[in-house]
C-alpha atoms as a PDB file:
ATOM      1  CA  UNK A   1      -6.045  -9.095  11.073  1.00  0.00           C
ATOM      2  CA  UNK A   2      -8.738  -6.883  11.744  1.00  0.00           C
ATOM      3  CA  UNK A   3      -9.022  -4.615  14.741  1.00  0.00           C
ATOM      4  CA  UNK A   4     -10.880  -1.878  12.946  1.00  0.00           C
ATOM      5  CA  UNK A   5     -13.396   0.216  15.516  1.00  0.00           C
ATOM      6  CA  UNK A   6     -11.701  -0.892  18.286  1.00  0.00           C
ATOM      7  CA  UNK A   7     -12.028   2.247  20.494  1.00  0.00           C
ATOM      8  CA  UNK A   8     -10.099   1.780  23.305  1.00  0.00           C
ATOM      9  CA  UNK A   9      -7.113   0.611  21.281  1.00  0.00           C
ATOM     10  CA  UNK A  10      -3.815   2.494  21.911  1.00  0.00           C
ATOM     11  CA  UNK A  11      -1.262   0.944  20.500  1.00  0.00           C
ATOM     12  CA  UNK A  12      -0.466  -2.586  18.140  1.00  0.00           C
ATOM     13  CA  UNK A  13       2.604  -4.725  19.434  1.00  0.00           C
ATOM     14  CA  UNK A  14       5.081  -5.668  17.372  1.00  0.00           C
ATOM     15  CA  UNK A  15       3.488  -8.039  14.691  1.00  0.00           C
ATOM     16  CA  UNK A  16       6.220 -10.048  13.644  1.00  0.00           C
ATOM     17  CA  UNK A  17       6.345 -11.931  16.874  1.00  0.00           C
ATOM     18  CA  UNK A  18       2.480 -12.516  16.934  1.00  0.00           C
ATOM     19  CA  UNK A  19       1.378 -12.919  13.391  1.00  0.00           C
ATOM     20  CA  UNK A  20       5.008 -13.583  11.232  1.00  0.00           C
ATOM     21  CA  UNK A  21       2.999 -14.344   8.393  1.00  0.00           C
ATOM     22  CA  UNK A  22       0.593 -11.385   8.588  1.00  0.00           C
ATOM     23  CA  UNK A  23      -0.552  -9.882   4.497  1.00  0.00           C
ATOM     24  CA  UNK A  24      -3.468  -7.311   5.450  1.00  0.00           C
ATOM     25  CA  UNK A  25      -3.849  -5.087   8.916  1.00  0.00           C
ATOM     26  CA  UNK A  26      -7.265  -3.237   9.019  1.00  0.00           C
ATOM     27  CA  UNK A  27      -7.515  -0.522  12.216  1.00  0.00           C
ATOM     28  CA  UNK A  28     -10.301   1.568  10.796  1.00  0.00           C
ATOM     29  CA  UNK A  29     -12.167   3.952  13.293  1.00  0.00           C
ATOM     30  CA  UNK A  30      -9.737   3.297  15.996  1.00  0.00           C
ATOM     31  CA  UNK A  31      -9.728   6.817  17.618  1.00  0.00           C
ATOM     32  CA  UNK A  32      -7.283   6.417  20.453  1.00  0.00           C
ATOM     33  CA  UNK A  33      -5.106   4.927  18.353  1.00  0.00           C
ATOM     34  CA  UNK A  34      -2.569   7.736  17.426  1.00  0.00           C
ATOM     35  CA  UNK A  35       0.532   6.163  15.997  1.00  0.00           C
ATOM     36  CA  UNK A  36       1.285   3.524  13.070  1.00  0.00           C
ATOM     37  CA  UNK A  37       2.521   0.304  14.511  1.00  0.00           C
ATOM     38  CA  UNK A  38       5.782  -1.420  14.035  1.00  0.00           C
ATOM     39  CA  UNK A  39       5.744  -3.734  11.359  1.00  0.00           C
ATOM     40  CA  UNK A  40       9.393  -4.544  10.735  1.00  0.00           C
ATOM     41  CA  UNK A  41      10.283  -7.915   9.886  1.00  0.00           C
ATOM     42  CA  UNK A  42       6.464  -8.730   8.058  1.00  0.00           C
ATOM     43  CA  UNK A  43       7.542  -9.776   4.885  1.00  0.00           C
ATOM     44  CA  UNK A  44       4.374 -10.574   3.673  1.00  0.00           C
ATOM     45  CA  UNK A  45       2.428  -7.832   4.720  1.00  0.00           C
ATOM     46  CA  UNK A  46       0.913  -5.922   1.499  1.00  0.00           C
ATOM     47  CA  UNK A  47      -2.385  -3.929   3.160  1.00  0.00           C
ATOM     48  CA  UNK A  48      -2.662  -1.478   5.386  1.00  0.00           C
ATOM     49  CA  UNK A  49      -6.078   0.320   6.442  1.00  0.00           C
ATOM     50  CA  UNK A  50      -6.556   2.974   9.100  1.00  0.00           C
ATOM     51  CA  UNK A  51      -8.930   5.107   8.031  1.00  0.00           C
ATOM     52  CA  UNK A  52     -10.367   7.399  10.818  1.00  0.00           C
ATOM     53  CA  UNK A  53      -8.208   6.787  13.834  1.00  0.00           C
ATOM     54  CA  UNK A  54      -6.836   9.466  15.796  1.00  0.00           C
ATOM     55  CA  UNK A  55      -4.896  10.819  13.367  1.00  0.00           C
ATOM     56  CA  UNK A  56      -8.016  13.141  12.195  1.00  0.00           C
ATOM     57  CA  UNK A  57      -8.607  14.524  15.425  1.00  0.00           C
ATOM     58  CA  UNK A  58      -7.183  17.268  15.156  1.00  0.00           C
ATOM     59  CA  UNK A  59      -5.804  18.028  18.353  1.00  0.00           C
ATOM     60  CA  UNK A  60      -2.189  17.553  17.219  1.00  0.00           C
ATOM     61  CA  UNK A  61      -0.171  17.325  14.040  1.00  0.00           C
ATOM     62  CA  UNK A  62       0.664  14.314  12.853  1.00  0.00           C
ATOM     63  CA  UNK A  63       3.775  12.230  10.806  1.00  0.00           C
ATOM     64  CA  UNK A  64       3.907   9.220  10.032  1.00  0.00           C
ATOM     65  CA  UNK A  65       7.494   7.653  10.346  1.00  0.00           C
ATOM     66  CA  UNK A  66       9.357   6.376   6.828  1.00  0.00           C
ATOM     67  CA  UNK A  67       7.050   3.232   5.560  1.00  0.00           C
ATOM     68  CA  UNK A  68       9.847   2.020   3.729  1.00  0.00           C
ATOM     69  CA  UNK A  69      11.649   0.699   6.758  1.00  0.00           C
ATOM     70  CA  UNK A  70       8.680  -1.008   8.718  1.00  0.00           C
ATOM     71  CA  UNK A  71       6.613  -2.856   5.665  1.00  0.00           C
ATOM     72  CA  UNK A  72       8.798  -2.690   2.688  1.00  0.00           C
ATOM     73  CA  UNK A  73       6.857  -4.562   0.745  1.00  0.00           C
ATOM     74  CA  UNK A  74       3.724  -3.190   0.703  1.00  0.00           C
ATOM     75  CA  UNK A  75       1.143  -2.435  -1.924  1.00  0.00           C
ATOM     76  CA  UNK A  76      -1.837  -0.653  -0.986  1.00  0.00           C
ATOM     77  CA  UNK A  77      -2.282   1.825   1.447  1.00  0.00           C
ATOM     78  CA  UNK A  78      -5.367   3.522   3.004  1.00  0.00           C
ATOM     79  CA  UNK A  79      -5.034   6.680   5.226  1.00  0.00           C
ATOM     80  CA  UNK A  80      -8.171   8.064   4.352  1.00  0.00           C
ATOM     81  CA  UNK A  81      -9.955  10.860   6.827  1.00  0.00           C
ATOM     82  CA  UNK A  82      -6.575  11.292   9.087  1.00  0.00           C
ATOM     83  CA  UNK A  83      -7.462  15.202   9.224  1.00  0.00           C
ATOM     84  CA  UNK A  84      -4.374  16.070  11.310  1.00  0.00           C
ATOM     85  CA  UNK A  85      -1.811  14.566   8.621  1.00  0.00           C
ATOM     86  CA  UNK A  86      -0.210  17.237   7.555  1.00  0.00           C
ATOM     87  CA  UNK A  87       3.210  15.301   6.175  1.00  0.00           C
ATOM     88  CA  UNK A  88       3.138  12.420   3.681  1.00  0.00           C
ATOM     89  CA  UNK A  89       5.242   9.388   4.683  1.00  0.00           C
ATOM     90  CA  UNK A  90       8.548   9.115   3.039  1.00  0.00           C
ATOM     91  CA  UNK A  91       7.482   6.264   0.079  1.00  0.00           C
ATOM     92  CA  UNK A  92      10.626   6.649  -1.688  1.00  0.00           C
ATOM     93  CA  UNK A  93      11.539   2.947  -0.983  1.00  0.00           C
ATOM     94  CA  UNK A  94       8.144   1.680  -1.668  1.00  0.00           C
ATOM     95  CA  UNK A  95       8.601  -0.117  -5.033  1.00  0.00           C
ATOM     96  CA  UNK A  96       5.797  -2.384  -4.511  1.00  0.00           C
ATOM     97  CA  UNK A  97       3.216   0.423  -3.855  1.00  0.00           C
ATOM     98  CA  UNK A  98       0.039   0.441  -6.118  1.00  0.00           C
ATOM     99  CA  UNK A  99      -2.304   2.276  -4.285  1.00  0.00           C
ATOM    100  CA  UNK A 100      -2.363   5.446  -2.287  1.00  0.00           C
ATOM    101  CA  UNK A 101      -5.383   6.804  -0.685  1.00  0.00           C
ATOM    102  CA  UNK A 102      -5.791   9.583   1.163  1.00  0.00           C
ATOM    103  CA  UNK A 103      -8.574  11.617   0.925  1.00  0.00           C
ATOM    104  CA  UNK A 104      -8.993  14.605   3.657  1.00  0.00           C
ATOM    105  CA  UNK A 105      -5.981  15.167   4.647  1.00  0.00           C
ATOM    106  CA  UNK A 106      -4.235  18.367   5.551  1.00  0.00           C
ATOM    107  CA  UNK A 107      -1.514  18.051   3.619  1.00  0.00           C
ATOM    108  CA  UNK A 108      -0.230  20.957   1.585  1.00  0.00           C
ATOM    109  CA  UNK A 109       2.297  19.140  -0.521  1.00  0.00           C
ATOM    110  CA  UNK A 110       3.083  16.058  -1.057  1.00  0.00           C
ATOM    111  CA  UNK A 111       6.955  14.621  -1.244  1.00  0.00           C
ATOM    112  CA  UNK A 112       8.768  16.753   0.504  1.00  0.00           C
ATOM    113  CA  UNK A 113      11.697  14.500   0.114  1.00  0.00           C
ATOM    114  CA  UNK A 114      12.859  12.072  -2.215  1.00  0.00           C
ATOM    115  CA  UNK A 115      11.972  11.636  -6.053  1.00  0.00           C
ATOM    116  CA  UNK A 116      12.101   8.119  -6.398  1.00  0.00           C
ATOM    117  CA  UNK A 117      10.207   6.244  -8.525  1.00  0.00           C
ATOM    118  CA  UNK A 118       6.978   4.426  -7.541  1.00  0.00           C
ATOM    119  CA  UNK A 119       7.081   2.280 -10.971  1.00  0.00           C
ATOM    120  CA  UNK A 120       4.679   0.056  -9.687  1.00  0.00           C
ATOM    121  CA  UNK A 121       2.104   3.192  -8.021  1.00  0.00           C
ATOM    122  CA  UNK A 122      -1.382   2.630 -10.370  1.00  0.00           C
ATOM    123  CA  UNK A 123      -3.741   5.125  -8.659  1.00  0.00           C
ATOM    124  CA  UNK A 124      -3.281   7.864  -5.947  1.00  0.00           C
ATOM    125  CA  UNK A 125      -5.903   9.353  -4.647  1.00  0.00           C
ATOM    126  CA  UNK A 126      -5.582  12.803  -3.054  1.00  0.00           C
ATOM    127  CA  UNK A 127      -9.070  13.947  -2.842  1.00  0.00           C
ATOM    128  CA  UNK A 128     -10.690  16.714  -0.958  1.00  0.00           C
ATOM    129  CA  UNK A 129      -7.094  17.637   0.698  1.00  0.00           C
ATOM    130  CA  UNK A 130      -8.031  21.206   1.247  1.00  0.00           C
ATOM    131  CA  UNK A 131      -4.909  22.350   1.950  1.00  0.00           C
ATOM    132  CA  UNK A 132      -2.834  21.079  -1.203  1.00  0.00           C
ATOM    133  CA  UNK A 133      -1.673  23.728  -2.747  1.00  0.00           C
ATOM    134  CA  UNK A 134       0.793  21.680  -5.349  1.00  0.00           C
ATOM    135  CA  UNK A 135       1.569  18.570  -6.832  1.00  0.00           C
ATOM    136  CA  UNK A 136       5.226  17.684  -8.142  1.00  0.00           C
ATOM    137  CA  UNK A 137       6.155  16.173 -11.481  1.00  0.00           C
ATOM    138  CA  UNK A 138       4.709  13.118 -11.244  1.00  0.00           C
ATOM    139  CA  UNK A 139       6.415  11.799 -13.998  1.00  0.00           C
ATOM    140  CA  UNK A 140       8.918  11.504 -11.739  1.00  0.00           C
ATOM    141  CA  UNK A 141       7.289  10.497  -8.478  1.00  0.00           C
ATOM    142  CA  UNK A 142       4.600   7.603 -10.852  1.00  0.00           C
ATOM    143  CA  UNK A 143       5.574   7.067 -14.029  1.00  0.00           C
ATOM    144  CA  UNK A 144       3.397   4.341 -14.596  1.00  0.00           C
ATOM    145  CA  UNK A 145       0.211   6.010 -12.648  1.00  0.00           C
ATOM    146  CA  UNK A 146      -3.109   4.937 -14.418  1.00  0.00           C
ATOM    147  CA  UNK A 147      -5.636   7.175 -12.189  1.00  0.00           C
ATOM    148  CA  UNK A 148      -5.379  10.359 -10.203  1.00  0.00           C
ATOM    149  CA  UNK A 149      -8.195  11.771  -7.749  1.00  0.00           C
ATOM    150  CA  UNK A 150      -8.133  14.843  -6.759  1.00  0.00           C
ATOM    151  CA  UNK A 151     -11.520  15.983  -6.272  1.00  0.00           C
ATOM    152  CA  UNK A 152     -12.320  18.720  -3.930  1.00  0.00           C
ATOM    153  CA  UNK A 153      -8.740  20.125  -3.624  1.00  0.00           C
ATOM    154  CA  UNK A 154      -9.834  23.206  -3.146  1.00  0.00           C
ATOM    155  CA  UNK A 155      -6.484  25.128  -2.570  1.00  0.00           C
ATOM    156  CA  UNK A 156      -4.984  23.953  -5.344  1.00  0.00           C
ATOM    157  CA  UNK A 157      -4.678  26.180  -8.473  1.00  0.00           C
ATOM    158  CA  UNK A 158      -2.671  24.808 -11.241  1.00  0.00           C
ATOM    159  CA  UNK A 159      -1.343  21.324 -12.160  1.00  0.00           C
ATOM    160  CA  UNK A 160       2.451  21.763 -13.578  1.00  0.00           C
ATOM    161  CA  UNK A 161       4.010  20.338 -16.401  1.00  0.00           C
ATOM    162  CA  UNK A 162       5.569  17.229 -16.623  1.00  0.00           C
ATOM    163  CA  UNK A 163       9.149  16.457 -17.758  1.00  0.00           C
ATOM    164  CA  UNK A 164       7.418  13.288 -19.520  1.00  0.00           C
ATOM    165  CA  UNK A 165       4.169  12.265 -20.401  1.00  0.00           C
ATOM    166  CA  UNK A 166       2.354   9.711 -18.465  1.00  0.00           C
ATOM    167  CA  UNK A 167       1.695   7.654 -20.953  1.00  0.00           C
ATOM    168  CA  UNK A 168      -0.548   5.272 -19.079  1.00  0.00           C
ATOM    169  CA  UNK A 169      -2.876   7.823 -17.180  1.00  0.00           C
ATOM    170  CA  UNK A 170      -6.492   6.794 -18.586  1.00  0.00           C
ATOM    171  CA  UNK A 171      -8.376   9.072 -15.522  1.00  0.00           C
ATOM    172  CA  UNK A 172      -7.773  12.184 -14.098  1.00  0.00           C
ATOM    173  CA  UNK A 173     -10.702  13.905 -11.754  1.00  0.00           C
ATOM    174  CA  UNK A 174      -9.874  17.768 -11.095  1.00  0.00           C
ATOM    175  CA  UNK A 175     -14.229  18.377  -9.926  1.00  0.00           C
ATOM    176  CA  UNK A 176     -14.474  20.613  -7.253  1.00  0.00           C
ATOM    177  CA  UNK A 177     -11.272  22.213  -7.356  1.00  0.00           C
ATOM    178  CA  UNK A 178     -12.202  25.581  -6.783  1.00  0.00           C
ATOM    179  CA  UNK A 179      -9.100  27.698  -7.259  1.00  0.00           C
ATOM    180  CA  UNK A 180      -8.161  25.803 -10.288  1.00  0.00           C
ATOM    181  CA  UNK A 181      -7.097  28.160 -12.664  1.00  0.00           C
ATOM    182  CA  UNK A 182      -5.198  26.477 -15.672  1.00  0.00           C
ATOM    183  CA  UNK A 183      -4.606  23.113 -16.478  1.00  0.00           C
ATOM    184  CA  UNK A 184      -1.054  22.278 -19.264  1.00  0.00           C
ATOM    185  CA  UNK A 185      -1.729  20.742 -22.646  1.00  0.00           C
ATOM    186  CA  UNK A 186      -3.153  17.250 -21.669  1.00  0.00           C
ATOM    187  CA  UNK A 187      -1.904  15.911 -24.961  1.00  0.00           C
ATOM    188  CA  UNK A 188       1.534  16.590 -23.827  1.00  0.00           C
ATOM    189  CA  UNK A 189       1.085  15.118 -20.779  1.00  0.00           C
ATOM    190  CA  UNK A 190      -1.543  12.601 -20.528  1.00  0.00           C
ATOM    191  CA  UNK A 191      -1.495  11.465 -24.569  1.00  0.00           C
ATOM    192  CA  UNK A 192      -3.719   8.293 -23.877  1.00  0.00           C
ATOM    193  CA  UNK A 193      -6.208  10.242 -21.310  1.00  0.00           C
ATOM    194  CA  UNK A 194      -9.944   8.097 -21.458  1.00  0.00           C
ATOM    195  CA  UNK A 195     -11.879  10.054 -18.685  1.00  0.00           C
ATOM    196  CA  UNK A 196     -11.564  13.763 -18.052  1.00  0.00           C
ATOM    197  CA  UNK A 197     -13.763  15.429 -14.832  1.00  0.00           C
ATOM    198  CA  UNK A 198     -13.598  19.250 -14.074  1.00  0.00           C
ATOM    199  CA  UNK A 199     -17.204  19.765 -13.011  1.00  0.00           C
ATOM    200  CA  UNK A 200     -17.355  22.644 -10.212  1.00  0.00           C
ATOM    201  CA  UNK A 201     -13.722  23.955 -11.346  1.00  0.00           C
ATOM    202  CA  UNK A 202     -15.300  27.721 -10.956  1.00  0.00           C
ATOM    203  CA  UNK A 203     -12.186  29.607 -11.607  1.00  0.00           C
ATOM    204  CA  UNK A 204     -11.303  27.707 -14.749  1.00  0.00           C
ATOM    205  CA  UNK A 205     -11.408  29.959 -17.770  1.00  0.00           C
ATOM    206  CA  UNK A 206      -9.817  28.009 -20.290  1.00  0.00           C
ATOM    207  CA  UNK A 207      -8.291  24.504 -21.613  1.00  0.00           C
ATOM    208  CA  UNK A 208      -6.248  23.517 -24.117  1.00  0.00           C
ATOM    209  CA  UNK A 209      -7.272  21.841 -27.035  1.00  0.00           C
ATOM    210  CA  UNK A 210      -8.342  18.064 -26.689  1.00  0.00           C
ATOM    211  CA  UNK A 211      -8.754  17.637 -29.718  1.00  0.00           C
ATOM    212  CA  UNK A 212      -4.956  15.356 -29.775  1.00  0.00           C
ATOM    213  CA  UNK A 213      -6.650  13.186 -27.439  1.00  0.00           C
ATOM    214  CA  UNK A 214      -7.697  10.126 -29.413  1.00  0.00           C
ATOM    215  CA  UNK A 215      -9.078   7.887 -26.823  1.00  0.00           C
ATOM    216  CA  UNK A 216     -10.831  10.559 -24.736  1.00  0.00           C
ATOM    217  CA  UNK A 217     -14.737   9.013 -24.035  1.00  0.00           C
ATOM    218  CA  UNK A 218     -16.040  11.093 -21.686  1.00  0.00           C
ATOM    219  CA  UNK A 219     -15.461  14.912 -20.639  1.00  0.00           C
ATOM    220  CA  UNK A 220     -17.441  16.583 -17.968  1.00  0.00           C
ATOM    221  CA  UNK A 221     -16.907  20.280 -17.501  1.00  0.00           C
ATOM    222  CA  UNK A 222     -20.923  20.888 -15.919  1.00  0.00           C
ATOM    223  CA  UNK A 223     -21.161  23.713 -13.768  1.00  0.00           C
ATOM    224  CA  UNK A 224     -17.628  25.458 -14.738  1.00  0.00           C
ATOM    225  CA  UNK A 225     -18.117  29.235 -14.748  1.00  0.00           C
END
C-alpha cells in the first residue's frame, strides 16, 4: 500500500481489517500525518516507509510507541528526515529487523532501554543525527551488523569499545563527524573491516594501527586536519 505524499492524511485505520495480508506500507511526505498507525495483527507486514511526515516538523517532540507489539515481524524500517524524533522505538523484540534507517533525526542516544539482540539487524544507518552524542556496545545491540552510517553526526565524539568484535562489519562511514576525537583499535573490534570513511573528521588526531586489518580495500581520511 502506498499512500506516500498524501497531504491531507491524518491518520491510517487499523490495517488488519482492510488489508489482512498487507507486506509493505509506504506514507512518505505525509505531513499531517503525526502518529505511526496500528498495525497489530499484520503478520505479514515486513516494510515500513515514512520518511518526511510530520514527525520532522518540529513543532513537537515526538515517540514512537514499542514496534515490537504492532508489526512484530518486520524487517526494514525507514524513518528517515523525522526531525522532531528525539526517542528511538523500543526494537528489543524485533528479531526479524535488517534494516534501520534514520538519517536526521534528533536523537541523542539511541536504546535507552533494552539490550536485546537484533541477530538478524545487517545495516543501521544513523546519519547526520546531529544530536547523537553516543552509541552503545553494539555488540550487544547487532551482533551480526554488516554496515554502519553515521555520516554527519556531528555531536558525536568517540565510538566505545566493544565487549566483542563484530566480526561481520565490512563498512563503517564516520565522514563528517566533526567532534570525533578518537576512534578504539578497529582490529579489535571490526577484525574483517573492507571499507573505512573518515573524510571531514576535523578533530581527529590520531588512529590506531590498521595495519591488522587484512581485508581493508579502501581508506579515506581526505580533508582530516
Amino acid at each position: 500500500m502506498d499512500l506516500s505524499y498524501s497531504c491531507s492524511l491524518t491518520r491510517v485505520p487499523n490495517l488488519s481489517s482492510i488489508a489482512p495480508d498487507l507486506e509493505f506500507l509506504y506514507l512518505n511526505g505525509c505531513p499531517s500525518l503525526a502518529e505511526i498507525p496500528s498495525l497489530q495483527n499484520l503478520s505479514k507486514f515486513v516494510e515500513l516507509h515514512m520518511r518526511c511526515s510530520k514527525l520532522n516538523r518540529g513543532v513537537e517532540e515526538i515517540r514512537i510507541p514499542d514496534l515490537s507489539s504492532i508489526a512484530p515481524n518486520l524487517e526494514f524500517l525507514y524513518l528517515d528526515n523525522c526531525k522532531s524524533l528525539v526517542e528511538i522505538p523500543f526494537f528489543e523484540n524485533l528479531s526479524n529487523l535488517v534494516e534501520l534507517h534514520m538519517r536526521y533525526s534528533k536523537l541523542m542516544q539511541p536504546w535507552s532501554r533494552g539490550n536485546k539482540p537484533l541477530g538478524k539487524l545487517k545495516l543501521m544507518d544513523l546519519s547526520y543525527t546531529s544530536n547523537l552524542i553516543g552509541i552503545p556496545d553494539l555488540s550487544s545491540i547487532a551482533p551480526n551488523l554488516e554496515f554502519l552510517y553515521l555520516t554527519g553526526c556531528w555531536s558525536l565524539v568517540e565510538i566505545p569499545s566493544l565487549q566483542n568484535p563484530l566480526r561481520d562489519l565490512k563498512l563503517m562511514d564516520l565522514s563528517f563527524s566533526h567532534q570525533l576525537i578518537s576512534i578504539p583499535d578497529l582490529s579489535s573490534i571490526a577484525p574483517n573491516l573492507e571499507f573505512l570513511h573518515l573524510r571531514r573528521c576535523t578533530s581527529l588526531v590520531e588512529i590506531p594501527s590498521l595495519q591488522n586489518l587484512s581485508k581493508l580495500t579502501e581508506l579515506n581520511l581526505s580533508k582530516c586536519s
